[in-house]
Protein backbone atom coordinates (compact mmCIF):
# COMPACT_ATOMS: atom_id res chain seq x y z
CA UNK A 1 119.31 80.46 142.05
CA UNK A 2 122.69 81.06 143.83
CA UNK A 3 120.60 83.42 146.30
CA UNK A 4 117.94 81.07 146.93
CA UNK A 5 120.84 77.74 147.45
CA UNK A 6 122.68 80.00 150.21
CA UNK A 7 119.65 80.78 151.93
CA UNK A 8 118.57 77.37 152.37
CA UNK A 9 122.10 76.71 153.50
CA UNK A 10 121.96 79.42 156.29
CA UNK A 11 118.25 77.84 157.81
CA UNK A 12 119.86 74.17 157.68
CA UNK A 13 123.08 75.15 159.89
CA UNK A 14 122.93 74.91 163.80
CA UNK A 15 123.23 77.68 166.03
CA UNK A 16 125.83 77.43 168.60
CA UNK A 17 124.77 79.15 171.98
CA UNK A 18 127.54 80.32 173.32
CA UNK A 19 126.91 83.93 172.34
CA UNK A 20 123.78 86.07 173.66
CA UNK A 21 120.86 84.87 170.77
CA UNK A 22 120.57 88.63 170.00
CA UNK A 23 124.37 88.48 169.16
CA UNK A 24 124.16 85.31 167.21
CA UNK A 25 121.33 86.76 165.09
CA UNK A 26 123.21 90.07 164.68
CA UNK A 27 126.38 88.19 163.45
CA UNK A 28 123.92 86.22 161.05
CA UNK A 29 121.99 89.15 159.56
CA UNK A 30 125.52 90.92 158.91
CA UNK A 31 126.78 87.27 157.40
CA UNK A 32 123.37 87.29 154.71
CA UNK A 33 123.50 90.83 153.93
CA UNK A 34 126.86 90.59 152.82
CA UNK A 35 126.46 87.29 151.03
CA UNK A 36 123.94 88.62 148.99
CA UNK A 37 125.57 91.89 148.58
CA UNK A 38 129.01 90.05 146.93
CA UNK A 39 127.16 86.79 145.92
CA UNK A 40 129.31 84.97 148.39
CA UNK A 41 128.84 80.95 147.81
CA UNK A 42 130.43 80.57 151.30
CA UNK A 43 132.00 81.80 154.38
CA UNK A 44 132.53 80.82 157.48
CA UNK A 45 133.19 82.64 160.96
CA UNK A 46 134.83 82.21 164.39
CA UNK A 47 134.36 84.87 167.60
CA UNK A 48 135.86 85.16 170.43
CA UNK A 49 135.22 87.34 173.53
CA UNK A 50 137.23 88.02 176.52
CA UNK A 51 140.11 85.63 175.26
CA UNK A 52 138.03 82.73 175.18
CA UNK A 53 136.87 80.96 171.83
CA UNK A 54 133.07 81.41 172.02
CA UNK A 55 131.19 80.77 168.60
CA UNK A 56 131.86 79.73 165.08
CA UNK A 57 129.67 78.76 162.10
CA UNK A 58 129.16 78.19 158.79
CA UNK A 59 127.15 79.65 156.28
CA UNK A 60 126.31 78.70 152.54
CA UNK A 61 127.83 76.25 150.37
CA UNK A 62 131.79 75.73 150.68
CA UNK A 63 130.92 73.52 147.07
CA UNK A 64 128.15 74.57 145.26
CA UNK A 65 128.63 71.73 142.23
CA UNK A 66 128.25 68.94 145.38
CA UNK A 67 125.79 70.84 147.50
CA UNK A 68 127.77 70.58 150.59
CA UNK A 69 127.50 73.26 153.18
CA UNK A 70 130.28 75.07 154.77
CA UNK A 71 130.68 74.60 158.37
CA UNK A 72 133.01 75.85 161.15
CA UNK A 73 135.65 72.94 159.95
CA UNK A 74 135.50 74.73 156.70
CA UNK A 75 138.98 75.54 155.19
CA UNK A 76 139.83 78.01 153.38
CA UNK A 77 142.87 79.88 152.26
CA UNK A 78 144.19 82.65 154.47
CA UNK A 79 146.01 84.77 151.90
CA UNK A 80 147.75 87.50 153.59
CA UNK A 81 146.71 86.28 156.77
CA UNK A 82 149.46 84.33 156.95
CA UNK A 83 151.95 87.38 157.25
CA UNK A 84 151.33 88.33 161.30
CA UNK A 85 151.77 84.26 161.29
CA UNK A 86 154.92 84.62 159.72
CA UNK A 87 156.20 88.03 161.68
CA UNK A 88 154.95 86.16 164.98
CA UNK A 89 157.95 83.20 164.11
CA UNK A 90 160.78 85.70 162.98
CA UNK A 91 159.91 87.95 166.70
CA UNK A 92 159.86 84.48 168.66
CA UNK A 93 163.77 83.75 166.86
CA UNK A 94 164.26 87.68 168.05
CA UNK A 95 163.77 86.75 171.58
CA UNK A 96 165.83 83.91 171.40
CA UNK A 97 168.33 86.20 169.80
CA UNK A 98 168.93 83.78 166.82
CA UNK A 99 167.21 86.36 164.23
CA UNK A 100 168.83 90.05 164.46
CA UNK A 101 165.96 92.04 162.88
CA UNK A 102 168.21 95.05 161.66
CA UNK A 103 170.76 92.62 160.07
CA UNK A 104 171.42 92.19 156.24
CA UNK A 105 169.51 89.82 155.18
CA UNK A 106 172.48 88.13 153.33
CA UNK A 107 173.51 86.76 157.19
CA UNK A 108 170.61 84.68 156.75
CA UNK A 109 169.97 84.40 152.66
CA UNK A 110 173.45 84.63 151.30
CA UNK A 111 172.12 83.59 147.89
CA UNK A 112 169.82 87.02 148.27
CA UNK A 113 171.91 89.40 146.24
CA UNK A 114 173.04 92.53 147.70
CA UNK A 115 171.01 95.89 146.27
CA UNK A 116 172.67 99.48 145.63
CA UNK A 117 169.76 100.78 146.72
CA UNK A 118 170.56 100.10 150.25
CA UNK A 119 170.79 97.01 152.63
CA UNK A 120 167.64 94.72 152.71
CA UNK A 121 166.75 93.88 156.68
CA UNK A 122 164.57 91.34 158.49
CA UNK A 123 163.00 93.95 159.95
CA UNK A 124 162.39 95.68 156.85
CA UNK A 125 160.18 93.07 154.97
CA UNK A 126 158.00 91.99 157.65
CA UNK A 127 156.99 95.99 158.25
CA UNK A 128 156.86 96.40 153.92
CA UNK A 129 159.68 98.58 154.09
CA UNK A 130 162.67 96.81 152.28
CA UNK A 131 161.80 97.60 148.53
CA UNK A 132 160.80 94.23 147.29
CA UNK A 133 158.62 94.30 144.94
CA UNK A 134 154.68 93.06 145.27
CA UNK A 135 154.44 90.42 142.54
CA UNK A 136 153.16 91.03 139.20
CA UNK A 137 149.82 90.18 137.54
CA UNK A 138 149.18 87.15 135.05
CA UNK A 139 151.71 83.99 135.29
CA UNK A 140 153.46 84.63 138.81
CA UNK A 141 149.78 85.55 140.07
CA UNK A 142 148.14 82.58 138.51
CA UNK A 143 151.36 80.32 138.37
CA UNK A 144 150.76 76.33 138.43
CA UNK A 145 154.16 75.70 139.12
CA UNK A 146 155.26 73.60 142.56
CA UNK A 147 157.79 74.90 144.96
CA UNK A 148 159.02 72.67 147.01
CA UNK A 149 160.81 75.33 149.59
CA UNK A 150 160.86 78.43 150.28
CA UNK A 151 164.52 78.95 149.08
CA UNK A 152 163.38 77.91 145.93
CA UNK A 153 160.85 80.41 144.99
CA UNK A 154 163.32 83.30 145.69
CA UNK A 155 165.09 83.76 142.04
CA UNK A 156 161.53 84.84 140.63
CA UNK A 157 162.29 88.47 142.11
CA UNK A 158 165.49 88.02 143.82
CA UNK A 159 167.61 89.57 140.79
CA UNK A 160 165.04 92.90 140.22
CA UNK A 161 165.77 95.99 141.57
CA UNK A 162 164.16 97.17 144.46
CA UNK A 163 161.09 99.75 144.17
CA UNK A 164 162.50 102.08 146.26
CA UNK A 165 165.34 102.61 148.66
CA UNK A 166 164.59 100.68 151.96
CA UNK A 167 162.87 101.84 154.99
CA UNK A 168 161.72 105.02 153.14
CA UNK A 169 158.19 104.07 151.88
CA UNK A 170 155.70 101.55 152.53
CA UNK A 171 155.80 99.19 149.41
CA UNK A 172 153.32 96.34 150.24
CA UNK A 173 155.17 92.62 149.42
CA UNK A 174 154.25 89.41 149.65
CA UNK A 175 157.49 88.58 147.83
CA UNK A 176 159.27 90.21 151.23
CA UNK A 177 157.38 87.88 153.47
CA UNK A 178 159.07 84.64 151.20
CA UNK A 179 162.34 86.12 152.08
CA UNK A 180 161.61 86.16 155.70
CA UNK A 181 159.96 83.14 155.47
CA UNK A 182 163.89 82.20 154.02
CA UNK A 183 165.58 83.73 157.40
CA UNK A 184 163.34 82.18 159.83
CA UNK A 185 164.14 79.21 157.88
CA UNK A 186 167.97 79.80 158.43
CA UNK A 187 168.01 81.06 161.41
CA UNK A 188 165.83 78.20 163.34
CA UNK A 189 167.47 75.46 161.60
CA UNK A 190 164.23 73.98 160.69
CA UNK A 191 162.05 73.84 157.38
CA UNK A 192 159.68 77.24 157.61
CA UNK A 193 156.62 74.30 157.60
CA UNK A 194 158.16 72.59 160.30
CA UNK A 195 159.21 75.34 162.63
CA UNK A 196 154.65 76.88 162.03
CA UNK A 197 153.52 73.39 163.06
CA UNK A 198 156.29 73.23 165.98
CA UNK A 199 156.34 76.67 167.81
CA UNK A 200 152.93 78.38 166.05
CA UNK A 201 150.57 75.74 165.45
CA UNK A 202 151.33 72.92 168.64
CA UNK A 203 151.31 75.91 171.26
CA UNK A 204 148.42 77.55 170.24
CA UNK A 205 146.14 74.57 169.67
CA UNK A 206 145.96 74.92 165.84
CA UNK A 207 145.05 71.53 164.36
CA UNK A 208 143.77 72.73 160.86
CA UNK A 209 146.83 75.20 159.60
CA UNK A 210 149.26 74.15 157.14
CA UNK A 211 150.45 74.89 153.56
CA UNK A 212 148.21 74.99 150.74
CA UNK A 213 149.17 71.96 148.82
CA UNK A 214 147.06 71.71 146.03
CA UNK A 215 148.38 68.04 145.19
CA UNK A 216 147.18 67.04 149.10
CA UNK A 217 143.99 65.60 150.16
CA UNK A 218 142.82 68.10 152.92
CA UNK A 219 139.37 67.28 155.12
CA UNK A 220 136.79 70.34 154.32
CA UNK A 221 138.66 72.23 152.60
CA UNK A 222 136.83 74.32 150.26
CA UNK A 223 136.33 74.82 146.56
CA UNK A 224 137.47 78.10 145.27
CA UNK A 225 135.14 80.75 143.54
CA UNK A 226 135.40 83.91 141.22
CA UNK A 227 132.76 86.20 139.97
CA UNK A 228 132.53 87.77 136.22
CA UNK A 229 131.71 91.27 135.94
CA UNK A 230 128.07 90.65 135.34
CA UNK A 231 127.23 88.96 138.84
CA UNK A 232 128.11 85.01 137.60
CA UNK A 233 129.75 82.51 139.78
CA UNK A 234 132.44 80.76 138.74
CA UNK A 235 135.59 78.26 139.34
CA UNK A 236 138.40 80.66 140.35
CA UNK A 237 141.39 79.68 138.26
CA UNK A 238 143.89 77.02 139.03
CA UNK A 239 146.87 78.21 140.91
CA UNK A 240 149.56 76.75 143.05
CA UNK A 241 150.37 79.16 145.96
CA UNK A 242 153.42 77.25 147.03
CA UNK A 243 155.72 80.60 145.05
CA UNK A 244 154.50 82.71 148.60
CA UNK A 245 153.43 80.72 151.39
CA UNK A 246 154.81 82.70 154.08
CA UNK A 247 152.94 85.43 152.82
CA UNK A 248 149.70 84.15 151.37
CA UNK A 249 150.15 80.22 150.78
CA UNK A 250 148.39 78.91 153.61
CA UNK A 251 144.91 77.63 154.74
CA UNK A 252 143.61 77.04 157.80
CA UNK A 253 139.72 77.00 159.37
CA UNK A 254 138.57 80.62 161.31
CA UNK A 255 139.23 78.92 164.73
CA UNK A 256 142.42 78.34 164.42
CA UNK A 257 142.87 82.01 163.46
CA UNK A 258 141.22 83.12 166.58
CA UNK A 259 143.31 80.69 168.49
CA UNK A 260 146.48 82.19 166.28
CA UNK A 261 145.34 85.82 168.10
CA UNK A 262 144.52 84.89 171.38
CA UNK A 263 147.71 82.93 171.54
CA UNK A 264 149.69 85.99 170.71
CA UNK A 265 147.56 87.88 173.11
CA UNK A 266 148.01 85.61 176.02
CA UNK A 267 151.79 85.58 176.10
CA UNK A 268 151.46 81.68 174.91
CA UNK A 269 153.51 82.40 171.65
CA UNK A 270 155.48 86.14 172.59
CA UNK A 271 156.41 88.09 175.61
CA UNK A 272 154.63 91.47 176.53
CA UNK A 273 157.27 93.17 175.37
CA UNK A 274 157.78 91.71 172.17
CA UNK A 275 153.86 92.62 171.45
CA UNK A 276 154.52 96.01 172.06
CA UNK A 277 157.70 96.15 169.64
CA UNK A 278 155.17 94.03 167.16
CA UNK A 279 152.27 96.21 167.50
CA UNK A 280 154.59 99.05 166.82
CA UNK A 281 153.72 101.33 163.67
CA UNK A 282 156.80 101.52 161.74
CA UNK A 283 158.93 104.95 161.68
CA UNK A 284 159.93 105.77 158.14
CA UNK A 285 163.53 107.21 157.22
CA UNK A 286 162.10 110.60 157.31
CA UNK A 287 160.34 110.15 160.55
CA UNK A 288 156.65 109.74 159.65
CA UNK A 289 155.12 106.22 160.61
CA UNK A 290 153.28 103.83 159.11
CA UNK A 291 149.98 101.94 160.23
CA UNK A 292 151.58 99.27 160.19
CA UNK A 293 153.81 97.34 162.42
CA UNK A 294 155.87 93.77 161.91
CA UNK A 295 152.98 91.64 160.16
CA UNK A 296 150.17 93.78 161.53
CA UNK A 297 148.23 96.22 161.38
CA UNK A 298 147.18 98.47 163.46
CA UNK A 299 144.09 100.64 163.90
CA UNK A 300 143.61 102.92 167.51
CA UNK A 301 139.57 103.19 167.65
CA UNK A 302 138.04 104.90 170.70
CA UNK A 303 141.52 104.33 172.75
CA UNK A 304 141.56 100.71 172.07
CA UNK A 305 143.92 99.38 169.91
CA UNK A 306 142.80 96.86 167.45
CA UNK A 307 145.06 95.07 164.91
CA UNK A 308 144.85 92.50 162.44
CA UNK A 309 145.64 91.68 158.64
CA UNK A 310 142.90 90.98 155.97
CA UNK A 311 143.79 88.72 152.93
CA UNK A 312 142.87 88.05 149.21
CA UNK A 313 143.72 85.72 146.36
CA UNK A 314 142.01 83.46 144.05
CA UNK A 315 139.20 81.87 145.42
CA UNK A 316 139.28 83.56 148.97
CA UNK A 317 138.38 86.64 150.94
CA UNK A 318 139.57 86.46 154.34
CA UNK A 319 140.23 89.06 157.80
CA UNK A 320 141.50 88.78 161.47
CA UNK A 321 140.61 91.44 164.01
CA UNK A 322 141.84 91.57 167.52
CA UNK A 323 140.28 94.18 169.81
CA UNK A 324 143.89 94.46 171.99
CA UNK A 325 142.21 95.70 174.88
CA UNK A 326 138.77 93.75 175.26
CA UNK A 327 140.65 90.59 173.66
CA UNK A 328 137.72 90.39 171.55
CA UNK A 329 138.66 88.58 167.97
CA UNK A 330 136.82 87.91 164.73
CA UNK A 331 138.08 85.90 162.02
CA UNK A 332 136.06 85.88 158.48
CA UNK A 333 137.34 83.77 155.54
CA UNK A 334 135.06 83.43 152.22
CA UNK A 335 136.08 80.85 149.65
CA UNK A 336 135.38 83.66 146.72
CA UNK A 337 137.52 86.75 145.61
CA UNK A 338 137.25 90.53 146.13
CA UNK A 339 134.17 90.39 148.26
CA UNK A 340 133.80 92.19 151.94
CA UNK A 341 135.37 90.05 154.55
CA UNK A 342 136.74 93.33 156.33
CA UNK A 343 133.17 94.93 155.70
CA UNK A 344 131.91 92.08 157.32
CA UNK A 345 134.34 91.42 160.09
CA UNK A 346 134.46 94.77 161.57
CA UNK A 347 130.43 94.89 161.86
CA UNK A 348 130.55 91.10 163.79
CA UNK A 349 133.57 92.94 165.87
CA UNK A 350 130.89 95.49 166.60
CA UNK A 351 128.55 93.39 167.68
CA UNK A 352 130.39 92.05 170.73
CA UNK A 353 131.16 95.56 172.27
């Protein structure tokens, strides 16, 4: 039934023509297979090519209790594709030199404890390097609990020891990103909300990104979907993301994360140089690097450099790609878990070469 309700879905959407028709139908038959292939209820996708926003549309249901089709307005929530969001406001306070990147992070967050494993930078948490740990499965993952800053959700990790001494491993943590979140906070003088919507969102054109706020009314947002081990749809469970928005408690539509990219590409949000120090893979204390840089990262496929940052939670599935050299960007976002938004966002990338 779910099969048949997504397939009418996809025939009753419009088809923008700003992309070749052979493209368009590529991008579709790579959209259907995989919404079959992870019973997707909905998902929704934006393209650009050459730096210019070009295409965007929905497909499926963004409620399937209501019947209501997703669109391009569609919102969903970004999960980790907040962090290169996040790393591009602590690298704008870098330029401005009102954010030292390889300063304690107690010059910022004196409330953060100090750690005998070693000193805790800015630098260090947006490339996963600082030791903070990921968070843990069950009530911080499914938490109901409001935050109402960013400051406040720091004491659920702030007093555990670090995972391992920092800048020698990569230790993936979204908890790391909330502490940034805290020093861009600091540092800028503004609320981290405020200071997105002021120097992220305004410049780049980004009308639909903000916080997840479950307790708001948001226009087309989506409903939120989970899948049992034997194929069923369901409700995802209720959570309130507001413990980690800096690194996973947004939501935004796929536009605005193609206009987040091309932003950064142009030079609207970062100087060339800064991109380059961004787009940097990380060198490790024992001089091996990482494949990832400050919020990105970073693939080199047939000498072009392509980076990005896919994300997951409850209820969404999402992925940015940025072909660095072509300026060619794809963002996918699915309003269900664990499905293949970076299976499917890397074939639509593909498509446009």
């Amino acid at each position: 039934m779910l099969r048949r309700t997504v397939l009418l879905a996809l025939a009753a959407l419009p088809i923008c023509a700003q992309l070749p028709t052979e493209t368009v139908d590529e991008i579709g038959r790579l959209a259907h297979a995989q919404m079959v292939k992870d019973s997707i209820p909905g998902l929704s996708i934006a393209v650009a090519v050459n730096g210019e926003l070009r295409w965007q549309r929905g497909y499926g249901l963004q409620d399937l209790e209501n019947m209501v089709p997703a669109t391009a307005q569609t919102v969903y929530r970004l999960g980790s594709v907040a962090k290169p969001i996040t790393a591009v406001a602590a690298m704008q306070l870098w330029e401005q030199g009102k954010l030292d990147l390889n300063a304690s992070i107690q010059r910022y967050v004196p409330s953060f404890p100090l750690k005998p494993q070693g000193s805790v930078t800015v630098g260090l948490l947006l490339a996963h390097l600082s030791g903070i740990r990921h968070y843990l499965r069950g009530e911080e993952l499914d938490t109901v609990r409001h935050y109402s800053d960013v400051v406040e959700a720091l004491p659920i990790f702030q007093n555990d020891p670090l995972v391992c001494e920092p800048g020698t491993k990569y230790s993936y943590s979204t908890y790391g990103y909330n502490l940034a979140g805290a020093a861009i906070q600091a540092a800028s003088g503004r609320r981290f909300k405020e200071y997105l919507q002021e120097h992220i969102c305004a410049p780049a054109g980004m009308t639909t990104l903000r916080d997840d706020d479950r307790w708001e009314i948001v226009p087309h947002r989506t409903r939120f979907y989970t899948k049992r081990a034997d194929g069923t749809v369901f409700n995802s469970g209720l959570t309130d993301t507001s413990n980690k928005i800096p690194g996973g408690g947004m939501i935004g539509a796929p536009a605005d994360l193609v206009k987040f990219a091309l932003a950064v590409r142009s030079g609207a949000l970062l100087k060339p140089a800064t991109l380059e120090a961004m787009w940097a893979p990380q060198r490790l204390k024992n001089g091996k690097t990482s494949s990832y840089g400050y919020g990105w990262d970073i693939i080199v496929q047939n000498g072009h450099k392509i980076v990005g940052h896919s994300g997951g939670q409850q209820g969404c599935s999402t992925m940015l790609l940025m072909n660095v050299t072509t300026r060619n960007v794809v963002a996918v976002m699915a309003n269900m878990d664990q499905v293949g938004a970076r299976a499917l966002a890397e074939g639509v990338l593909g498509s446009l070469d």
